[in-house]
Protein backbone atom coordinates (compact mmCIF):
# COMPACT_ATOMS: atom_id res chain seq x y z
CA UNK A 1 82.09 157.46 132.63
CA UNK A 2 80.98 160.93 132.73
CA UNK A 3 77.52 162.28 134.63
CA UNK A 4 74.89 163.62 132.32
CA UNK A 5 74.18 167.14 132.57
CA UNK A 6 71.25 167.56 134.58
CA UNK A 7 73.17 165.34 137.21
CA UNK A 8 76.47 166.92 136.94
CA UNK A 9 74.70 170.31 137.79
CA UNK A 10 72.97 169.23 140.97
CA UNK A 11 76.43 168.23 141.76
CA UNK A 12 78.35 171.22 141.47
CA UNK A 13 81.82 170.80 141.55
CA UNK A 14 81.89 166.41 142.36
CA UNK A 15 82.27 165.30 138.71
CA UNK A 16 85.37 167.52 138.19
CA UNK A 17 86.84 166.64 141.25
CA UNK A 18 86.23 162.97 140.47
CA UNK A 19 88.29 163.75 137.44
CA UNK A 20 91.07 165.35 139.14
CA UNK A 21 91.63 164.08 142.03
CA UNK A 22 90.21 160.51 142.71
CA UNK A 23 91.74 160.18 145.77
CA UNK A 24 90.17 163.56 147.37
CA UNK A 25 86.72 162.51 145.65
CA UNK A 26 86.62 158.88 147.64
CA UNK A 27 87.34 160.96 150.51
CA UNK A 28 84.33 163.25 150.02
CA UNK A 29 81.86 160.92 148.96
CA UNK A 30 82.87 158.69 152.01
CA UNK A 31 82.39 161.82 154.41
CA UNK A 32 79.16 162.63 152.49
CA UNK A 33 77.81 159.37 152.92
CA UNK A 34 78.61 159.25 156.46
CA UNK A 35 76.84 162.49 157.49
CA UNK A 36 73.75 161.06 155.26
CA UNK A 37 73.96 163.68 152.43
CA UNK A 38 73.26 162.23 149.52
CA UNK A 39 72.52 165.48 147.14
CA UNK A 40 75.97 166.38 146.96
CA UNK A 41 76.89 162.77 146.25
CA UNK A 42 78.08 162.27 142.37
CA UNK A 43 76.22 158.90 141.93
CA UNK A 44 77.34 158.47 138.31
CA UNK A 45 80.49 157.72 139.70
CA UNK A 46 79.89 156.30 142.57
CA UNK A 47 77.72 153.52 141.35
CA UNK A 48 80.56 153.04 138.56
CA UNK A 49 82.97 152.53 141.01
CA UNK A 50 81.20 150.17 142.98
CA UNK A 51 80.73 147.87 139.84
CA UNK A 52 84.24 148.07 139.49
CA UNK A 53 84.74 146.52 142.69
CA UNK A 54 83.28 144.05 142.23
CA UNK A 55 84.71 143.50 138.56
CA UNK A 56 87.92 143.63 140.52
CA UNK A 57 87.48 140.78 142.75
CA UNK A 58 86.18 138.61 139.60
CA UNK A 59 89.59 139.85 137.60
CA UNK A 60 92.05 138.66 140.88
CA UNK A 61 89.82 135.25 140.75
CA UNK A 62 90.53 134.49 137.13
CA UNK A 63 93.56 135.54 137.65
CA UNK A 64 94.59 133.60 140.26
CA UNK A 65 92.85 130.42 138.61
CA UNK A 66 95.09 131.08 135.49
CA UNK A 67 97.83 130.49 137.92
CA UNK A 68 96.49 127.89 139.64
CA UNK A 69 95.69 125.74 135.97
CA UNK A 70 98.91 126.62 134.77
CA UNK A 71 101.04 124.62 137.79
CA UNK A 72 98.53 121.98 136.93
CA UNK A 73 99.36 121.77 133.89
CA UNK A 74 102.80 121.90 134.86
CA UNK A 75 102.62 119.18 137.78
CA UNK A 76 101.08 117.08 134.57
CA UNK A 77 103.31 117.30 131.70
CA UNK A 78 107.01 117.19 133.75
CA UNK A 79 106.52 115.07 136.58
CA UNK A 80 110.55 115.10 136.84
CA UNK A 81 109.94 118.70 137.36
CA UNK A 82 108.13 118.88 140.37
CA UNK A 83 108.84 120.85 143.09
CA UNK A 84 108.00 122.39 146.66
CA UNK A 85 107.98 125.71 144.73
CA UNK A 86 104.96 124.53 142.56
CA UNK A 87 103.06 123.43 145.30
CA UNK A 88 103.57 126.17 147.38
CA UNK A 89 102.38 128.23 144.53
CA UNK A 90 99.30 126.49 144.03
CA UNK A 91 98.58 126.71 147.70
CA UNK A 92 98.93 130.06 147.88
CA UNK A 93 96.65 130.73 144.73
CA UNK A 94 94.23 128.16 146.08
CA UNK A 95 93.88 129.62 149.50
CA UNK A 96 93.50 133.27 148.04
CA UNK A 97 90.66 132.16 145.94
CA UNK A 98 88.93 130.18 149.31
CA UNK A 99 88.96 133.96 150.89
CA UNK A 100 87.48 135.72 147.67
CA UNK A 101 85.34 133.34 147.09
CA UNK A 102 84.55 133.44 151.35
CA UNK A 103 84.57 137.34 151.30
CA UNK A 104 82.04 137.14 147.78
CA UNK A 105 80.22 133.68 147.78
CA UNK A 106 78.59 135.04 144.70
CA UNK A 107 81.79 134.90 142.06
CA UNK A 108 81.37 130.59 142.86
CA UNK A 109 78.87 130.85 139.89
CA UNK A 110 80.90 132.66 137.79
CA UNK A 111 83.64 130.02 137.66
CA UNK A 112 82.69 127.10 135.59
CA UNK A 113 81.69 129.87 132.93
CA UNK A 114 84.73 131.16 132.76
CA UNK A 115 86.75 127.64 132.90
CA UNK A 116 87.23 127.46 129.23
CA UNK A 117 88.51 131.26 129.37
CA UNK A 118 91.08 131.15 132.09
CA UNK A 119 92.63 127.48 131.16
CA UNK A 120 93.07 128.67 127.45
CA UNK A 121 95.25 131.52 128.67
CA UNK A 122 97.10 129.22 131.71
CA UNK A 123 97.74 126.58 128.58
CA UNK A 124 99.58 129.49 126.74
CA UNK A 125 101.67 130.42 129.70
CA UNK A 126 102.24 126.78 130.09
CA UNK A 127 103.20 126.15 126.92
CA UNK A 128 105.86 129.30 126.10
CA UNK A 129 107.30 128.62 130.30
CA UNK A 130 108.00 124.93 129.34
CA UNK A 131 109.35 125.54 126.21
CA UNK A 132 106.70 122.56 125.14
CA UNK A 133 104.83 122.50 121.76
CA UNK A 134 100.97 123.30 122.58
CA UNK A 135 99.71 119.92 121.55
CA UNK A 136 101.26 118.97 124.62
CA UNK A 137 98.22 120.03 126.35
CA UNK A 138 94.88 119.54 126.34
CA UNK A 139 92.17 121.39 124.23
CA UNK A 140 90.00 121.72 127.19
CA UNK A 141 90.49 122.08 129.92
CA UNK A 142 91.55 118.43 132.36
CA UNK A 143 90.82 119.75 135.80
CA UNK A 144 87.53 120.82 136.95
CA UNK A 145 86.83 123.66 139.01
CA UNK A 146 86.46 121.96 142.03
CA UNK A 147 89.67 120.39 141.79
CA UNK A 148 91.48 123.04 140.57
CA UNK A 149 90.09 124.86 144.02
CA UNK A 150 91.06 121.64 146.15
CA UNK A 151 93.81 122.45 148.21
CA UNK A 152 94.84 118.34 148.43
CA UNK A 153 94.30 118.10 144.34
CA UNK A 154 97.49 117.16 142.06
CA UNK A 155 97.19 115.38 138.97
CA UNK A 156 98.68 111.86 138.04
């Protein structure tokens, strides 16, 4: 993302030191913010790398629901399989999503949206780990998102 001109002028040197060095440029903008002055803030950036926080968080929550659907899906097609690995797994991917979803109460909406999205790719994962043909499971997805966030849920 780069700042238009008229922007990158008033801002002297902060969109080239966004460019290269991020690290020093967080530092800056953080000190700049602090002391309240905004003109030598490079907002371009800034307000690009605030959506990208919070594109972040959304990424680790799919994520970890891919994870989640895919021991699901394992706990379902080998029963004989099971294990305290797989439920420890789940546990931990369903308590990290509790504390995103605690820490950003707003990504809750996003889920059931995404549902179709994450399950297609845990169903993949599922299907090349097992070694078992892809007809093996579901179209859609079985679980819904409530379940899939339940830390008590297994399926039969």
């Amino acid at each position: 993302m780069k700042a238009s001109g008229t922007a990158a002028m008033r801002q002297g040197g902060a969109v080239a030191h966004y460019d290269k060095d991020f690290f020093a440029w967080t530092q800056r903008t953080a000190a700049l913010l602090r002391r309240g002055s905004f003109e030598g803030i490079d907002i371009e950036h800034l307000a690009g790398e605030v959506e990208d926080m919070g594109k972040r968080d959304l990424r680790e929550l799919d994520s970890r629901m891919q994870v989640a659907l895919l021991h699901l899906l394992k706990w379902r097609v080998q029963p004989r399989k099971r294990d305290r690995s797989w439920q420890r797994t789940l546990l931990t991917q369903r308590l990290e999503m509790a504390r995103l979803l605690s820490d950003s109460p707003s990504l809750r909406s996003k889920l059931s949206g995404r549902l179709a999205e994450d399950y297609a790719a845990a169903a993949k994962v599922a299907a090349t780990g097992t070694g078992l043909r892809k007809d093996r499971f579901p179209l859609r997805c079985p679980f819904t998102v409530e379940q899939t966030l339940d830390e008590t849920f297994f399926p039969d």
